[in-house]
C-alpha atoms as a PDB file:
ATOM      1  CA  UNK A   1      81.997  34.273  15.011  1.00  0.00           C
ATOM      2  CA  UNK A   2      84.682  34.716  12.780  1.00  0.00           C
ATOM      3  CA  UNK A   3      83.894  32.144   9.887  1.00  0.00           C
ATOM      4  CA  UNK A   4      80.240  32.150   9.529  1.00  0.00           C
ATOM      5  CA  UNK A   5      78.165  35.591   9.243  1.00  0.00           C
ATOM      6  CA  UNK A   6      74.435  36.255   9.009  1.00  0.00           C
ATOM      7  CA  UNK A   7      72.302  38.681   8.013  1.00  0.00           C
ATOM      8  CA  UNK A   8      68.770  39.612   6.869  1.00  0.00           C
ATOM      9  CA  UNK A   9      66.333  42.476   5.166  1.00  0.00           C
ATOM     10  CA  UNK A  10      62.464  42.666   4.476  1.00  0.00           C
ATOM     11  CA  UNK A  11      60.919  45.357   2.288  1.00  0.00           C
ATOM     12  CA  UNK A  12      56.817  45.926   1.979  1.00  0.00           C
ATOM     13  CA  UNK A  13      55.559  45.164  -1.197  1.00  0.00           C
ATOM     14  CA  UNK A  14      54.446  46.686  -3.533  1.00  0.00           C
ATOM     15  CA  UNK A  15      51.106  45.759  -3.936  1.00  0.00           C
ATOM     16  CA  UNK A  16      51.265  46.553  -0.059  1.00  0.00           C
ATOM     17  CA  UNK A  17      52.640  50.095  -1.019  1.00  0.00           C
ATOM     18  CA  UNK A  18      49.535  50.637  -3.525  1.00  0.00           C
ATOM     19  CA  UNK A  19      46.443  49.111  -1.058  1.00  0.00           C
ATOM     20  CA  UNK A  20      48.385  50.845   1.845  1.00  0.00           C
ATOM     21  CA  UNK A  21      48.565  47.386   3.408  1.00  0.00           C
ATOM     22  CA  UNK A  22      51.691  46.974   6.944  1.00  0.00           C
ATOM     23  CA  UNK A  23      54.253  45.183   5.869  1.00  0.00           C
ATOM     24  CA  UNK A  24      53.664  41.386   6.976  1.00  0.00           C
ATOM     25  CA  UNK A  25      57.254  40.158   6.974  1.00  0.00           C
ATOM     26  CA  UNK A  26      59.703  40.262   9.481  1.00  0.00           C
ATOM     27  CA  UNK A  27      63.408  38.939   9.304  1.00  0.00           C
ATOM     28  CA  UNK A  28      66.591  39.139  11.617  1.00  0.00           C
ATOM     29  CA  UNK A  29      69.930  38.184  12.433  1.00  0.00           C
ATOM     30  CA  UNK A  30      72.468  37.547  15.182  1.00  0.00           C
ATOM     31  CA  UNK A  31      76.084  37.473  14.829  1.00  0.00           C
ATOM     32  CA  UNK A  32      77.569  36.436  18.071  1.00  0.00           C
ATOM     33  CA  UNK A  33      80.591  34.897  19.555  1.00  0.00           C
ATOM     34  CA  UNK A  34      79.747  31.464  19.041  1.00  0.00           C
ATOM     35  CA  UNK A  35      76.783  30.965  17.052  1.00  0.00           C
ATOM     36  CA  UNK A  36      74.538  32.709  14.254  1.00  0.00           C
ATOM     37  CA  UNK A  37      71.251  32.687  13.546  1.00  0.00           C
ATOM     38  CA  UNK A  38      69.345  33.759  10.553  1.00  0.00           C
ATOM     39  CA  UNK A  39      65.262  34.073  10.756  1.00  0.00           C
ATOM     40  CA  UNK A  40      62.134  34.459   8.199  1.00  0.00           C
ATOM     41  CA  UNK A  41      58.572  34.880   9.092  1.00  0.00           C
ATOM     42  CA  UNK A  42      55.990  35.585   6.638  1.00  0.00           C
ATOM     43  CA  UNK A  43      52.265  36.694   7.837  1.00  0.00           C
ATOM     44  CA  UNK A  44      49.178  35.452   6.194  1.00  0.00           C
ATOM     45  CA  UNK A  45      47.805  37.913   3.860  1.00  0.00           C
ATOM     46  CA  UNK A  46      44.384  37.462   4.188  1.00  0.00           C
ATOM     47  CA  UNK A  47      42.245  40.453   5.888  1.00  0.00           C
ATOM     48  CA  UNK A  48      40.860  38.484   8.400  1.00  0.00           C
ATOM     49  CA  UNK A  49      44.173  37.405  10.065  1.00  0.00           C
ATOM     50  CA  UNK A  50      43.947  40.419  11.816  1.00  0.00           C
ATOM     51  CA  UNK A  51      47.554  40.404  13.442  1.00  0.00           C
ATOM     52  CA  UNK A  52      49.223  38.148  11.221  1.00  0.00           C
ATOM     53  CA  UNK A  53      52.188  41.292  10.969  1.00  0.00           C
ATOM     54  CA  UNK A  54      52.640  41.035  14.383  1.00  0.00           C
ATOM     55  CA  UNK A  55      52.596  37.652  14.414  1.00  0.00           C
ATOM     56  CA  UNK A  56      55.107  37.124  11.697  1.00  0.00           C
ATOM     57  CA  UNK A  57      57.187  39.438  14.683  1.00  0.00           C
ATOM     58  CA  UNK A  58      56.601  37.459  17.529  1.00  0.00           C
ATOM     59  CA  UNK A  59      58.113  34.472  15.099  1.00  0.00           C
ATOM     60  CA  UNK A  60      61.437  35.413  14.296  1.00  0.00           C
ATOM     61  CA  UNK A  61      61.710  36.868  18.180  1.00  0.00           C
ATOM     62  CA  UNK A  62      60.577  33.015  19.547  1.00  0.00           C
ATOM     63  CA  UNK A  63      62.501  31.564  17.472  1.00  0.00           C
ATOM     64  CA  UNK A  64      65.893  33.586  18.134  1.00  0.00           C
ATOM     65  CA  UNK A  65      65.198  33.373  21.718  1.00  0.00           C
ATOM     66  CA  UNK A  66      64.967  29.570  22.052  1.00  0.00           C
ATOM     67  CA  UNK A  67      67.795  28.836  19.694  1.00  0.00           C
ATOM     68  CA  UNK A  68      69.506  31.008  21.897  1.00  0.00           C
ATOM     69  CA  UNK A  69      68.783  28.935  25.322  1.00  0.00           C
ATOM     70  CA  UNK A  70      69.137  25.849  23.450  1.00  0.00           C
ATOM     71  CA  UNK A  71      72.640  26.372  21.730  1.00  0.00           C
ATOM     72  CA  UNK A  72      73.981  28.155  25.239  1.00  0.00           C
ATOM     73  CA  UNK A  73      72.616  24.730  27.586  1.00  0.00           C
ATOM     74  CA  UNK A  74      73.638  21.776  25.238  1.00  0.00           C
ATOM     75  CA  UNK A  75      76.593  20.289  26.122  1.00  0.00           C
ATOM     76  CA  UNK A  76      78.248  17.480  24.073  1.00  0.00           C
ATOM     77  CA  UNK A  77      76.378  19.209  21.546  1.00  0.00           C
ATOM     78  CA  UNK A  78      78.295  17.872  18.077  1.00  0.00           C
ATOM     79  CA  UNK A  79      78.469  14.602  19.667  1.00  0.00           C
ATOM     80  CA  UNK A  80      74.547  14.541  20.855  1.00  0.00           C
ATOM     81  CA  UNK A  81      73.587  15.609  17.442  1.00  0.00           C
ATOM     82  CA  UNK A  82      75.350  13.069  15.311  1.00  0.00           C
ATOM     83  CA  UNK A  83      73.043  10.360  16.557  1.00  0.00           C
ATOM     84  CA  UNK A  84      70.138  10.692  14.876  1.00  0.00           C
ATOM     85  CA  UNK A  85      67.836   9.626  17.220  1.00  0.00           C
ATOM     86  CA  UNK A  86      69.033  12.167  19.495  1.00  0.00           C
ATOM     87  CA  UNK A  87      69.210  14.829  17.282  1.00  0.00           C
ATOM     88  CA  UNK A  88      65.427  14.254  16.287  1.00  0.00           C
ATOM     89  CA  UNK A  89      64.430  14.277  20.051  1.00  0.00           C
ATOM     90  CA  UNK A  90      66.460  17.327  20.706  1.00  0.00           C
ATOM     91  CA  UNK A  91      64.960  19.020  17.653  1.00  0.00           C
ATOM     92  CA  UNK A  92      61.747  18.467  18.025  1.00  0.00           C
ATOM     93  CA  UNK A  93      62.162  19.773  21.598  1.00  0.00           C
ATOM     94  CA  UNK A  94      63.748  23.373  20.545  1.00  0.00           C
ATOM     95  CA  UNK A  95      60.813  23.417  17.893  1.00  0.00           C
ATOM     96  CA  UNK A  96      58.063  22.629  20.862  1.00  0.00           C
ATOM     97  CA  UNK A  97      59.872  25.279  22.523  1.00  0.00           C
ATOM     98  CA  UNK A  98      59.896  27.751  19.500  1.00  0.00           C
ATOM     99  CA  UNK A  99      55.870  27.233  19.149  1.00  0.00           C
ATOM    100  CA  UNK A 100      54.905  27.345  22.873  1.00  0.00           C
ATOM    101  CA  UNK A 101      57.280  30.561  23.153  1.00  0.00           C
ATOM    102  CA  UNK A 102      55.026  32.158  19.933  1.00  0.00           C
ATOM    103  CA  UNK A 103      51.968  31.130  21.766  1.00  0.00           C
ATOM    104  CA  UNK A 104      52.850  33.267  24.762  1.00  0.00           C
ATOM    105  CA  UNK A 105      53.907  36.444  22.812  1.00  0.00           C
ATOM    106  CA  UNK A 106      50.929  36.223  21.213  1.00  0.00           C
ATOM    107  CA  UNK A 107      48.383  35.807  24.249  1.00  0.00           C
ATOM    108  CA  UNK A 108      50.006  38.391  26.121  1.00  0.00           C
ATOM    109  CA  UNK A 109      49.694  40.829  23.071  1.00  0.00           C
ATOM    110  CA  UNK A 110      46.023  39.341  22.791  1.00  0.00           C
ATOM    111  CA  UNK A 111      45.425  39.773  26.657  1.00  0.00           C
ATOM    112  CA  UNK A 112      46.709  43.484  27.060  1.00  0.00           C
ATOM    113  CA  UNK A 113      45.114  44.197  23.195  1.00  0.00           C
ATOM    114  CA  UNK A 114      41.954  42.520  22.856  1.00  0.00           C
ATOM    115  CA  UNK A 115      40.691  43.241  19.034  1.00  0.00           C
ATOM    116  CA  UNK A 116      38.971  46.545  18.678  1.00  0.00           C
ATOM    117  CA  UNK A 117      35.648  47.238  17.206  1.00  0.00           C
ATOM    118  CA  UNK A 118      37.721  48.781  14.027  1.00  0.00           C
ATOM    119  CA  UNK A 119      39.757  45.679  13.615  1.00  0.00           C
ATOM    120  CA  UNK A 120      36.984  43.416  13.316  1.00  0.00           C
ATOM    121  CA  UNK A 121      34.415  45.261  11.367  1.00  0.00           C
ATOM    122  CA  UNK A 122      37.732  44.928   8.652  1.00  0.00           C
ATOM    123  CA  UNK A 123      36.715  41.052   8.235  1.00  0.00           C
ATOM    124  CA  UNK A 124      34.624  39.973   5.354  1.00  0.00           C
ATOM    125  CA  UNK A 125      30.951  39.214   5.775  1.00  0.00           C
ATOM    126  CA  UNK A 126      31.794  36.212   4.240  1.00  0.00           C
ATOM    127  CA  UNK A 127      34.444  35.605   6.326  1.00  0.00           C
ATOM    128  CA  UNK A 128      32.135  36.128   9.493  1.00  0.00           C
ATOM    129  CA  UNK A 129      32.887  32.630  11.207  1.00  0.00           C
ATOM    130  CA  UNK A 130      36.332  34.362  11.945  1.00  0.00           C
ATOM    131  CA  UNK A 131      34.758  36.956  13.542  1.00  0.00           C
ATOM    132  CA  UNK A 132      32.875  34.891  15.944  1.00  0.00           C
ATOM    133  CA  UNK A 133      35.962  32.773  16.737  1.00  0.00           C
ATOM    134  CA  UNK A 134      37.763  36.070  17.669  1.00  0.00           C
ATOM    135  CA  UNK A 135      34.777  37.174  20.228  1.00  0.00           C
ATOM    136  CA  UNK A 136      34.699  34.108  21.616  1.00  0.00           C
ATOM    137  CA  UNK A 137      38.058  34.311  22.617  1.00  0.00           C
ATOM    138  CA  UNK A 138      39.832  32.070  20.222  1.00  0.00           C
ATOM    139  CA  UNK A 139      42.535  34.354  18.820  1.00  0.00           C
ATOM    140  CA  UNK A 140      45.829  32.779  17.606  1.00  0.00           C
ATOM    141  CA  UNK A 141      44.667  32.708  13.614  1.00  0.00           C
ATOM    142  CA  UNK A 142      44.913  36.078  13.596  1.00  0.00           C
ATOM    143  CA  UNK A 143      48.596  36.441  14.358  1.00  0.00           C
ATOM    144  CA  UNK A 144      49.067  32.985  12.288  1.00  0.00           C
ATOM    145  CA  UNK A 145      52.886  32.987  10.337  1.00  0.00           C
ATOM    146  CA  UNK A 146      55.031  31.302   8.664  1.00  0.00           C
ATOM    147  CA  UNK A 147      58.396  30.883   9.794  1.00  0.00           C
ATOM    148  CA  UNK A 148      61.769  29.841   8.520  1.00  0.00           C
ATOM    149  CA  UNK A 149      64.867  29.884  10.420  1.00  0.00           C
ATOM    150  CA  UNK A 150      68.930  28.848  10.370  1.00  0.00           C
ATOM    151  CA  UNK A 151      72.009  28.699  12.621  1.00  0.00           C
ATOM    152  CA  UNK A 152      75.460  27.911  13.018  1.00  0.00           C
ATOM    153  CA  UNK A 153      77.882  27.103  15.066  1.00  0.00           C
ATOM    154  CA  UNK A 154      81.670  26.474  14.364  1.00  0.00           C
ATOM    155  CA  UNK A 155      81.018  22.029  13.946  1.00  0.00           C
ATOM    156  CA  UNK A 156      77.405  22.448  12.919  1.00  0.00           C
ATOM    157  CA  UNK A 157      74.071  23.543  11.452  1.00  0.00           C
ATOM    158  CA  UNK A 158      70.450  23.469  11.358  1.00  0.00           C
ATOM    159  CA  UNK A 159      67.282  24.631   9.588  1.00  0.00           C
ATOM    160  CA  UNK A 160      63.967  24.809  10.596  1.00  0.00           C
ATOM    161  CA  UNK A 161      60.288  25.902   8.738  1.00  0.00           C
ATOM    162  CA  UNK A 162      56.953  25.738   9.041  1.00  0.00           C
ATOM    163  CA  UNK A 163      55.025  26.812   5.747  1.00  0.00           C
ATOM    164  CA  UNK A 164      55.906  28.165   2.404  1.00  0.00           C
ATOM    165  CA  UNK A 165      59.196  29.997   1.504  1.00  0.00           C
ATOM    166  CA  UNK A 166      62.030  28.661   0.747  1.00  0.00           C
ATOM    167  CA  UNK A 167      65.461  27.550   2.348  1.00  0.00           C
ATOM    168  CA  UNK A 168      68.174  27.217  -0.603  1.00  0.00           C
ATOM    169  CA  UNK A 169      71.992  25.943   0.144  1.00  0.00           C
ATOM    170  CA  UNK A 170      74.652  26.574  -2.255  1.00  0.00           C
ATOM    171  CA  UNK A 171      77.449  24.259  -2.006  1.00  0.00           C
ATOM    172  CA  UNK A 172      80.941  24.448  -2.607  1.00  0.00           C
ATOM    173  CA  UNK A 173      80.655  23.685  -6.246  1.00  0.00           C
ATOM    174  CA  UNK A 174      78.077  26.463  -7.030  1.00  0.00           C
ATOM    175  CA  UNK A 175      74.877  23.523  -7.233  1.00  0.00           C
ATOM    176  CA  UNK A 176      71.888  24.649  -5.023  1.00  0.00           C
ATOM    177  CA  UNK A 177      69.410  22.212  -3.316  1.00  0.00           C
ATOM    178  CA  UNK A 178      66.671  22.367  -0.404  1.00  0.00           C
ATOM    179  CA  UNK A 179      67.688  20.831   2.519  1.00  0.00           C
ATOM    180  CA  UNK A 180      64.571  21.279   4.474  1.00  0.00           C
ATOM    181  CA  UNK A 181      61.709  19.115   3.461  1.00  0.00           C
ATOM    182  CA  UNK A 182      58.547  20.719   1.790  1.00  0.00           C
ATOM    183  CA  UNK A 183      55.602  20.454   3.270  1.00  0.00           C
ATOM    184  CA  UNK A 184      52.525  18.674   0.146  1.00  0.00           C
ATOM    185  CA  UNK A 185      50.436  20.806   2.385  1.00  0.00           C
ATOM    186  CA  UNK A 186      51.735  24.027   1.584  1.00  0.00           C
ATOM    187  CA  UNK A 187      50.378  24.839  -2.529  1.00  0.00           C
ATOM    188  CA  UNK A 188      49.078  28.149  -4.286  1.00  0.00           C
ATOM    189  CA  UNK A 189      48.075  30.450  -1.548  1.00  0.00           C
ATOM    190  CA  UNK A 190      47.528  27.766   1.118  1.00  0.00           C
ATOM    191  CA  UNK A 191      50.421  26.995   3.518  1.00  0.00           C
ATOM    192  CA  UNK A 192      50.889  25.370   6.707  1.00  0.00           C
ATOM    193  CA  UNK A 193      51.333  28.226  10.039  1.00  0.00           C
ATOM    194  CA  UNK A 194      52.726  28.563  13.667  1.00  0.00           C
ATOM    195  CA  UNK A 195      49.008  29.338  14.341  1.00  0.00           C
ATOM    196  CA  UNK A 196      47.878  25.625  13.723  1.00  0.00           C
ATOM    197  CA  UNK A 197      46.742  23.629  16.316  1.00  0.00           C
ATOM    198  CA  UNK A 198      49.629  20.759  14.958  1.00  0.00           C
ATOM    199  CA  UNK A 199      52.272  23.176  14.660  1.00  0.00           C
ATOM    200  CA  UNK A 200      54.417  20.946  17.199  1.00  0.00           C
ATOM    201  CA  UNK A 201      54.020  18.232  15.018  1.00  0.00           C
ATOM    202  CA  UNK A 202      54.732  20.258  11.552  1.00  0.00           C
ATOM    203  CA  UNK A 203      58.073  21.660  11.346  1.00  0.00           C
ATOM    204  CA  UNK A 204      60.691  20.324   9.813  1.00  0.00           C
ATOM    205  CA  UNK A 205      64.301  20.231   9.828  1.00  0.00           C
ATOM    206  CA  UNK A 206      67.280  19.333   8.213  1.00  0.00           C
ATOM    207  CA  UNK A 207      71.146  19.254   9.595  1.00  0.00           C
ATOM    208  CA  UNK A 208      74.753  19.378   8.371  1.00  0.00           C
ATOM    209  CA  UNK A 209      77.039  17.908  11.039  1.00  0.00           C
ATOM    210  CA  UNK A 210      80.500  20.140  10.084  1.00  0.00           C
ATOM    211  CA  UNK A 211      81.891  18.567   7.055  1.00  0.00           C
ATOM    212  CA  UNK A 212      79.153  19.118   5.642  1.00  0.00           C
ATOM    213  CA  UNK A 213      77.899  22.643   6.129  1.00  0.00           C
ATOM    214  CA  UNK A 214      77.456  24.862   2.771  1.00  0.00           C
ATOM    215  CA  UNK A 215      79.172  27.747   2.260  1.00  0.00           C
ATOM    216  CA  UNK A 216      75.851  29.284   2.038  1.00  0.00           C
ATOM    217  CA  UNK A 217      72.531  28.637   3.302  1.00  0.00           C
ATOM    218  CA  UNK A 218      69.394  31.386   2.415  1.00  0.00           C
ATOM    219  CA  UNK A 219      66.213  31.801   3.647  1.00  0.00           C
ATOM    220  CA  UNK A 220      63.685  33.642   1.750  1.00  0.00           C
ATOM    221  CA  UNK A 221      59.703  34.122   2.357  1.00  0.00           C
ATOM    222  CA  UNK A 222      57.609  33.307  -0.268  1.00  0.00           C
ATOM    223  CA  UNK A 223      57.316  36.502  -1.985  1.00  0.00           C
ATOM    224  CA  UNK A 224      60.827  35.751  -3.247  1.00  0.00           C
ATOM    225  CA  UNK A 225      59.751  32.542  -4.421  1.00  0.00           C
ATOM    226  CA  UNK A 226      56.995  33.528  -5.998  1.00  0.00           C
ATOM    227  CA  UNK A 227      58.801  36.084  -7.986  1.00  0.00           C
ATOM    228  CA  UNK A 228      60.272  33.667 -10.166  1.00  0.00           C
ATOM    229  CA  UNK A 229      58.026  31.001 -12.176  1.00  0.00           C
ATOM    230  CA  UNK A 230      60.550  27.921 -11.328  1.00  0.00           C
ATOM    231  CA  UNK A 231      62.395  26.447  -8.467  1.00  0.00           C
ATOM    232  CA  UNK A 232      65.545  26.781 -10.966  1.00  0.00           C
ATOM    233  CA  UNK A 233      65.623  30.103 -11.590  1.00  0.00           C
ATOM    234  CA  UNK A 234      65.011  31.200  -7.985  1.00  0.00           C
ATOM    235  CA  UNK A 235      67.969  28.793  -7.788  1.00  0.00           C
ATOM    236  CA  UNK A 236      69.745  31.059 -10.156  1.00  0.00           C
ATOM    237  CA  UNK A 237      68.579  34.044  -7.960  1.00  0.00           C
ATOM    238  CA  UNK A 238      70.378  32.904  -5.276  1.00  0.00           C
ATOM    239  CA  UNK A 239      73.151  31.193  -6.522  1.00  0.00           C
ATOM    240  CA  UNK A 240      74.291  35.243  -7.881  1.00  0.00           C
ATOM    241  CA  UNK A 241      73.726  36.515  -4.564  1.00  0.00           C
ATOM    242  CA  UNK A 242      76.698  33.629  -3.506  1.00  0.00           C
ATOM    243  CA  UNK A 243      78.556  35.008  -6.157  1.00  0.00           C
ATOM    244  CA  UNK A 244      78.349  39.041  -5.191  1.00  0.00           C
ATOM    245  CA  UNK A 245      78.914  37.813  -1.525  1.00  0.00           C
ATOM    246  CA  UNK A 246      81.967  36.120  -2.777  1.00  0.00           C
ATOM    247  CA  UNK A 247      83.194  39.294  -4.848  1.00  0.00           C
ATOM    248  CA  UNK A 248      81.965  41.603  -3.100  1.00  0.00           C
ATOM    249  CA  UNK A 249      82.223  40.968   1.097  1.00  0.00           C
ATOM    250  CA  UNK A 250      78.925  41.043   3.508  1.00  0.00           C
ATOM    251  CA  UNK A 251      78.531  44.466   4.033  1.00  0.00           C
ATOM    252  CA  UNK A 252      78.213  45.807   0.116  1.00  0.00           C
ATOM    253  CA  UNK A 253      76.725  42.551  -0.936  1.00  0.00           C
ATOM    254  CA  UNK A 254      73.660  43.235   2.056  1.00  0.00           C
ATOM    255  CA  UNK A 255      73.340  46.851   1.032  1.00  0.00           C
ATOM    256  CA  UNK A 256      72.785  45.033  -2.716  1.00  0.00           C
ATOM    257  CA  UNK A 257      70.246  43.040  -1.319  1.00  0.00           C
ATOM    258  CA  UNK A 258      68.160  45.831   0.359  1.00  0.00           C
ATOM    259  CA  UNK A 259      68.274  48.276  -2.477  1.00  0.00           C
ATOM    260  CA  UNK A 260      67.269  45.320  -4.744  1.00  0.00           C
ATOM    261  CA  UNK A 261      64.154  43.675  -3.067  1.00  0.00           C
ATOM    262  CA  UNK A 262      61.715  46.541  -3.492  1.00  0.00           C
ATOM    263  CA  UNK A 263      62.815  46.411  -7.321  1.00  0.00           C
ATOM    264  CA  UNK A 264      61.991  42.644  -7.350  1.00  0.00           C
ATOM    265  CA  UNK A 265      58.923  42.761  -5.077  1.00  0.00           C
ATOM    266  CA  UNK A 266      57.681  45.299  -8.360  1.00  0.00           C
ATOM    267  CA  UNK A 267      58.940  43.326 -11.105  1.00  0.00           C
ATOM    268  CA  UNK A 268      57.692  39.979  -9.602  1.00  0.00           C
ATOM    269  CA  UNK A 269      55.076  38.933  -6.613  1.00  0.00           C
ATOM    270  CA  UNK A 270      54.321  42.078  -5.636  1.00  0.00           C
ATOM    271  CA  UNK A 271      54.470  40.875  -1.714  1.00  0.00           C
ATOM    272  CA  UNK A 272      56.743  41.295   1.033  1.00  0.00           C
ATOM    273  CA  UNK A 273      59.959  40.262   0.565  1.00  0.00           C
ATOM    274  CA  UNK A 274      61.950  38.839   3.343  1.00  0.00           C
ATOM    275  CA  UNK A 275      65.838  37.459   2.657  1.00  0.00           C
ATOM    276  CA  UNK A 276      68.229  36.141   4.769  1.00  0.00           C
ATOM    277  CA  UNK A 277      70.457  33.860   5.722  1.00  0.00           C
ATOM    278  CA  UNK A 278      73.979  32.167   6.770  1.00  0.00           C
ATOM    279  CA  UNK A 279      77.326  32.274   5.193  1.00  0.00           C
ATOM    280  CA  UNK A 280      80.435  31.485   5.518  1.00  0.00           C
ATOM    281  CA  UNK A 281      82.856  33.844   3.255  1.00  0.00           C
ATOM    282  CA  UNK A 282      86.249  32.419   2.959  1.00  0.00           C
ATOM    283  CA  UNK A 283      84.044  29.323   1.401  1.00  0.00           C
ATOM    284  CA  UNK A 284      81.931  31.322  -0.841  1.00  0.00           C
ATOM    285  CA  UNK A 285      85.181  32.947  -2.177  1.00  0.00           C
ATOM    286  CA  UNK A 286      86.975  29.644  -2.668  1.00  0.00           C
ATOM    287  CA  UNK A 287      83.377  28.668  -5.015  1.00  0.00           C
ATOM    288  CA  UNK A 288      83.617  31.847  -6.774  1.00  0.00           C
ATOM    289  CA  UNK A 289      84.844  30.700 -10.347  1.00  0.00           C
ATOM    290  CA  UNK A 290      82.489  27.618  -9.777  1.00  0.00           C
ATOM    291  CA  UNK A 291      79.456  30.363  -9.533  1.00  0.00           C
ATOM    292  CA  UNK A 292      80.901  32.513 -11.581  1.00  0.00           C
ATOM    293  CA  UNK A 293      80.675  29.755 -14.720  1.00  0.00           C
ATOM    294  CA  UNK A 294      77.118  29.233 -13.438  1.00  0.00           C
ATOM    295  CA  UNK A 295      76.105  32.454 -13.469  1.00  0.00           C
ATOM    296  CA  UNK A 296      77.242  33.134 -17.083  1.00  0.00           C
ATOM    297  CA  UNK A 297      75.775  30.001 -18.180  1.00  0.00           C
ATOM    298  CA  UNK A 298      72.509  31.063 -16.994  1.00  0.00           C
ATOM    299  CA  UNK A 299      72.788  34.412 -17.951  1.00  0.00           C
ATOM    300  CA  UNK A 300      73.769  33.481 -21.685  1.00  0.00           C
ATOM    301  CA  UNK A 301      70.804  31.130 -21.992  1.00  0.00           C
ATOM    302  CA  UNK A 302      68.492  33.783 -20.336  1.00  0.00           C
ATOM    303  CA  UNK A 303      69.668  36.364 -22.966  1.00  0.00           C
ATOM    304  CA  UNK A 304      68.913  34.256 -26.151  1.00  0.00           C
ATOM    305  CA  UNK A 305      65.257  32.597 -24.726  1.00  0.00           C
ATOM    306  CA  UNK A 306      64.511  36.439 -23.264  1.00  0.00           C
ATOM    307  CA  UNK A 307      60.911  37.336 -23.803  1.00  0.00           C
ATOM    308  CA  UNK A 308      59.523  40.765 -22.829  1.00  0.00           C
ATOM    309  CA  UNK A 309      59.784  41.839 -19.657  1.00  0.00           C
ATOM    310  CA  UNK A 310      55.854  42.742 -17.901  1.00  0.00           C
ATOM    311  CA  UNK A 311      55.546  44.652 -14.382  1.00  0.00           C
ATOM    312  CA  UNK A 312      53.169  42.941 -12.097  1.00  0.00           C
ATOM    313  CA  UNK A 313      50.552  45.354 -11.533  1.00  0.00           C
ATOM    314  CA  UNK A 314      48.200  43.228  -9.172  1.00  0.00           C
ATOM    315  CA  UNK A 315      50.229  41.886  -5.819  1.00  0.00           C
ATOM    316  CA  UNK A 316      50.492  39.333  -3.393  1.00  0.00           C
ATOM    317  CA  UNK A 317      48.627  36.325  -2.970  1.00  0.00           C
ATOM    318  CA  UNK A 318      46.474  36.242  -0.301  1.00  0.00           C
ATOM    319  CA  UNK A 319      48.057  33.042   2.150  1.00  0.00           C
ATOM    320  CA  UNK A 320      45.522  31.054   4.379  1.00  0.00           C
ATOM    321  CA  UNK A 321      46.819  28.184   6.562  1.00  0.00           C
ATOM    322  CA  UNK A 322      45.748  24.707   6.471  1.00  0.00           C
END
């Protein structure tokens, strides 16, 4: 689709690299003819969630899937999703779908894998409840995720989460906001997960019918967000990605983005770092003085409160689900 693009990149952290830990993110993106999506999934980090890095995989894969089937079948589709009403029946029906999808990627990888000796002598002995729940059968906390996830379409757009991270949207004049909920469950290294037996119940969603879809919407996992000690400067984070996306095009601004993560996984959080998202580029480049004054604001007040910079040495936090 010619006006909107999307794209995506995950790196392993660095406190990952140093504890030899599998990356627990996943991320992707589809471009096609009449749609995008953009998709974020974060694993738990916790040693007992013994699949949580495949389960972060099976995510983004449910989720592109049933956006898939459900922007292909709806017909009247601008018109049905005006109404709110509708649109909350209809969403909460491609989010059922997007959870019951997860939950049969993950017992068929359960069924044809059942957990090996090795993988659950790794859980704590003081995490030994988990191991019982795992022999009894009861497996879905171990590929427990987060999962964050965006499309558009030429007259609309949607977001949808479960858990931490973080969906930003810049708009035309350069401001960022949330437009997805947060979840009061979700706090220090305790989030809300696809694994949950309410997961149907906790997603949540936001919409932007098409005069009002931002020239950019990201999606990043939490080890973005927790790279920065304030929801305004990870504002500021990616309110200069808009900007080198406006300046720069998709292609060199992505290949910025890839080559930069690792160095901001080391400088900040330490975890996996998952970013993507949905943009439209003839609107980022009409907001590119707008960002451009931000930008320099923010980077003149940065430079006279600057304090010494400090490498994070220890990594990630170690997320458990509600």
């Amino acid at each position: 689709m010619e006006k909107y693009a999307a794209f995506a990149r995950t790196c392993i952290g660095a406190s990952h690299l140093k504890r030899n830990i599998v990356c627990q993110d996943a991320s992707l993106a589809v471009n096609g003819e009449k749609y995008v999506i953009a998709a974020v999934a974060d694993g738990h980090g916790s040693p007992w969630y013994l699949r949580t890095d495949k389960g972060a995989q099976l995510s983004v894969k449910s989720a592109e899937e049933c956006i898939k089937e459900f922007l292909d079948n709806l017909e009247n589709a601008e018109e049905r999703l005006g109404n709110e009403k509708e649109r909350f029946v209809l969403f909460s029906q491609l989010w059922r779908s997007i959870v019951a999808r997860w939950h049969e990627y993950a017992k068929a990888d359960f069924m044809e894998n059942p957990f090996t000796e090795e993988e659950l002598d790794s859980i704590p002995e003081d995490r030994n409840y988990y191991r019982e729940k795992y022999l009894s059968g009861d497996y879905l906390n171990a590929y427990g995720s987060t999962l964050i996830t965006a499309a558009a379409t030429e007259s609309f757009a949607f977001c949808m989460q479960i858990g931490d991270g973080k969906c930003v949207a810049i708009g035309a004049d350069g401001t960022a906001w949330e437009p997805v909920p947060w979840d009061s469950r979700c706090y220090d290294c305790v989030t809300t997960s696809i694994c949950q037996e309410d997961a149907v119940l906790s997603g949540r969603f936001c919409y932007f019918d098409r005069e009002s879809i931002p020239p950019a919407i990201f999606i990043g996992s939490d080890g973005v967000d927790d790279s920065y000690c304030s929801d305004e400067i990870l504002y500021a984070f990616y309110q200069g990605l808009a900007l080198t996306f406006a300046q720069s095009g998709v292609e060199e601004s992505v290949r910025q983005l890839e080559a930069f993560l690792p160095e901001m996984s080391r400088r900040g959080s330490g975890d996996d770092m998952s970013a993507a998202g949905i943009i439209n580029p003839a609107g980022l480049k009409a907001a590119e003085e707008k960002l451009l004054s931000i930008v320099e604001a923010r980077n003149t007040k940065a430079s006279e409160t600057a304090e010494p910079e400090q490498e994070v040495t220890e990594g990630d936090s170690e997320a458990e689900n509600t």
